[in-house]
Protein backbone atom coordinates (compact mmCIF):
# COMPACT_ATOMS: atom_id res chain seq x y z
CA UNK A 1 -1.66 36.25 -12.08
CA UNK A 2 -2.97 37.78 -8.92
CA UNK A 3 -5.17 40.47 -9.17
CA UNK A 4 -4.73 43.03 -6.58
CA UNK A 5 -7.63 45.23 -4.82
CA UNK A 6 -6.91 48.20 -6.65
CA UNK A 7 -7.32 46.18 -9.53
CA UNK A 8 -3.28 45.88 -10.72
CA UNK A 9 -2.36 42.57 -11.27
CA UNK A 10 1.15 40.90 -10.16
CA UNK A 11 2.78 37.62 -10.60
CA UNK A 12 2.34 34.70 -7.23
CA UNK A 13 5.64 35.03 -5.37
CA UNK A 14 7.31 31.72 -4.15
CA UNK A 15 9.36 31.54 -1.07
CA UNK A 16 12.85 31.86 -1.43
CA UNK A 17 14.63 28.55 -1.72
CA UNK A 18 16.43 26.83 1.01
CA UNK A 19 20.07 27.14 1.43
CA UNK A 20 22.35 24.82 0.56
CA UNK A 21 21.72 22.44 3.99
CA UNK A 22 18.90 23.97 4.92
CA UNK A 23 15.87 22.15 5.52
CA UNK A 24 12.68 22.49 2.92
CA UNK A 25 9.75 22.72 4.91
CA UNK A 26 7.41 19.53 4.55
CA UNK A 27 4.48 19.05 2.08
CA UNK A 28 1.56 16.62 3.93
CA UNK A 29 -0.53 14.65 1.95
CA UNK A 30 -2.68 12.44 3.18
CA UNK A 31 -3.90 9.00 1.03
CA UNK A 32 -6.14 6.31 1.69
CA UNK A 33 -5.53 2.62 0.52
CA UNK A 34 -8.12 -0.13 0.75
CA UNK A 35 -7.54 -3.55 1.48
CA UNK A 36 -10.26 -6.12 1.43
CA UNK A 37 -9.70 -9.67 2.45
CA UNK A 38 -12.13 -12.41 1.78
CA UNK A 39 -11.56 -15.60 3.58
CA UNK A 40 -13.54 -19.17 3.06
CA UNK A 41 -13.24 -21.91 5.42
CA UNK A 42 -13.90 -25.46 3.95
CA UNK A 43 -13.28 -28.05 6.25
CA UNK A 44 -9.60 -28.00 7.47
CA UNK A 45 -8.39 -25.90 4.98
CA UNK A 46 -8.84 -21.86 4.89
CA UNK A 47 -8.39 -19.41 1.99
CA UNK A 48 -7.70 -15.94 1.47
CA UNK A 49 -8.19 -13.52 -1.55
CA UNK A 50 -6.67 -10.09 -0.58
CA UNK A 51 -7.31 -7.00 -2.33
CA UNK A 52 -5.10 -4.04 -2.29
CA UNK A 53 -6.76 -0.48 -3.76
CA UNK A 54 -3.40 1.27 -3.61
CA UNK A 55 -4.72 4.73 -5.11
CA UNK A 56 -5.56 3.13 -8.10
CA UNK A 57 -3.05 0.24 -8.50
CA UNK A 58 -4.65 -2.53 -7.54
CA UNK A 59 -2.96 -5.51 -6.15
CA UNK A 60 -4.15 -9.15 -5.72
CA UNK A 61 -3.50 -11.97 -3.42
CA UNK A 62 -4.20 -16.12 -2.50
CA UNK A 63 -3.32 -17.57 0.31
CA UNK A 64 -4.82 -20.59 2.24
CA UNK A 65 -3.60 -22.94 5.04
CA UNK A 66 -4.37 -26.03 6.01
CA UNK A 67 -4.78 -27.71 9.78
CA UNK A 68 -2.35 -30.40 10.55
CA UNK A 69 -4.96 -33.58 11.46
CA UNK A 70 -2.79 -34.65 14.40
CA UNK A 71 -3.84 -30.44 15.73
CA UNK A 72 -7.38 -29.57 17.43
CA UNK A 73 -9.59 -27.68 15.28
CA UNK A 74 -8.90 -23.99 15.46
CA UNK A 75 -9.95 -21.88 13.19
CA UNK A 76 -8.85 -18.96 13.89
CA UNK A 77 -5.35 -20.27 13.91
CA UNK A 78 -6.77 -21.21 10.25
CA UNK A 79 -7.17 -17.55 9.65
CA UNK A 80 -4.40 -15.70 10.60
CA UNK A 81 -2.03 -17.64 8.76
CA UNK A 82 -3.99 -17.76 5.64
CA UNK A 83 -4.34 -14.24 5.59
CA UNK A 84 -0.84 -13.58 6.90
CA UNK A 85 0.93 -15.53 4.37
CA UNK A 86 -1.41 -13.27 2.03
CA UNK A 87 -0.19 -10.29 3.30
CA UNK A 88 3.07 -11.36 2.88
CA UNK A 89 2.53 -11.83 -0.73
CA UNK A 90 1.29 -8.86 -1.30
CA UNK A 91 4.13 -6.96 1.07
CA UNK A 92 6.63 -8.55 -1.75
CA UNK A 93 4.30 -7.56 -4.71
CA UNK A 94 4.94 -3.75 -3.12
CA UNK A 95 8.66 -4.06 -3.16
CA UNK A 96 8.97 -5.01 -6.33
CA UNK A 97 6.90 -2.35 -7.54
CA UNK A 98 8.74 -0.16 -6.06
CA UNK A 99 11.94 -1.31 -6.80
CA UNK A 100 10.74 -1.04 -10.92
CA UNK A 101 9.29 2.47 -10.41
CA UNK A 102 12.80 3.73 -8.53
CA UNK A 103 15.28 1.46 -11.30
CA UNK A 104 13.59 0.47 -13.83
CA UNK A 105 12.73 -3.24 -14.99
CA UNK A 106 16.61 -4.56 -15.28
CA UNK A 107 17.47 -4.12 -11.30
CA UNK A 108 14.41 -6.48 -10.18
C-alpha cells in the first residue's frame, strides 16, 4: 500500500503491459563473479588451480602443461597454456550447467 500525503492510502500501480510485439523495457542488473587462478611452476612443468565464485556457485579447475625438452625454457609460454586449458575446463563446466538448469539432467 502507498500511503498518500493526505493520509489515504492506494494500491502501487504497474505500467501497463506491452502489446503484443511491443518491446518490454529492459531490467539492468549488474553481478560480479570472481575468478582466482593459482599457478605453480616446478621445473618444466606448470599447474593451474582456477577458481570460479559465480554468485555463489562455485566452480573448480586443474590444468598444467608441460615444456617440450627439445623447446627453450619459457615460462610464460608455461603459463598461458596451463591456465588456458583451465579456462577451458571451466568454460565447459558453465555449459553444462547451463544446459541442466534450461533442460533438465536427461538433455546433457
Amino acid at each position: 500500500m502507498i500511503v498518500r500525503s493526505d493520509g489515504a492510502t492506494a494500491a502501487p500501480t504497474r505500467p501497463p503491459a506491452a502489446a503484443a510485439g511491443e518491446e518490454q523495457p529492459a531490467v539492468r542488473t549488474t553481478k560480479d563473479w570472481q575468478l582466482s587462478l593459482h599457478l605453480v611452476e616446478e621445473r618444466d612443468t606448470t599447474r593451474v588451480h582456477a577458481v570460479l565464485d559465480a554468485g555463489g556457485a562455485v566452480l573448480h579447475s586443474d590444468a598444467s602443461a608441460r615444456r617440450n625438452p627439445l623447446d627453450d625454457p619459457a615460462p610464460a609460454v608455461g603459463d598461458e597454456f596451463a591456465v588456458g586449458r583451465a579456462l577451458i575446463d571451466l568454460g565447459h563446466q558453465l555449459l553444462r550447467a547451463g544446459t541442466r538448469h534450461a533442460t533438465g539432467p536427461a538433455e546433457e
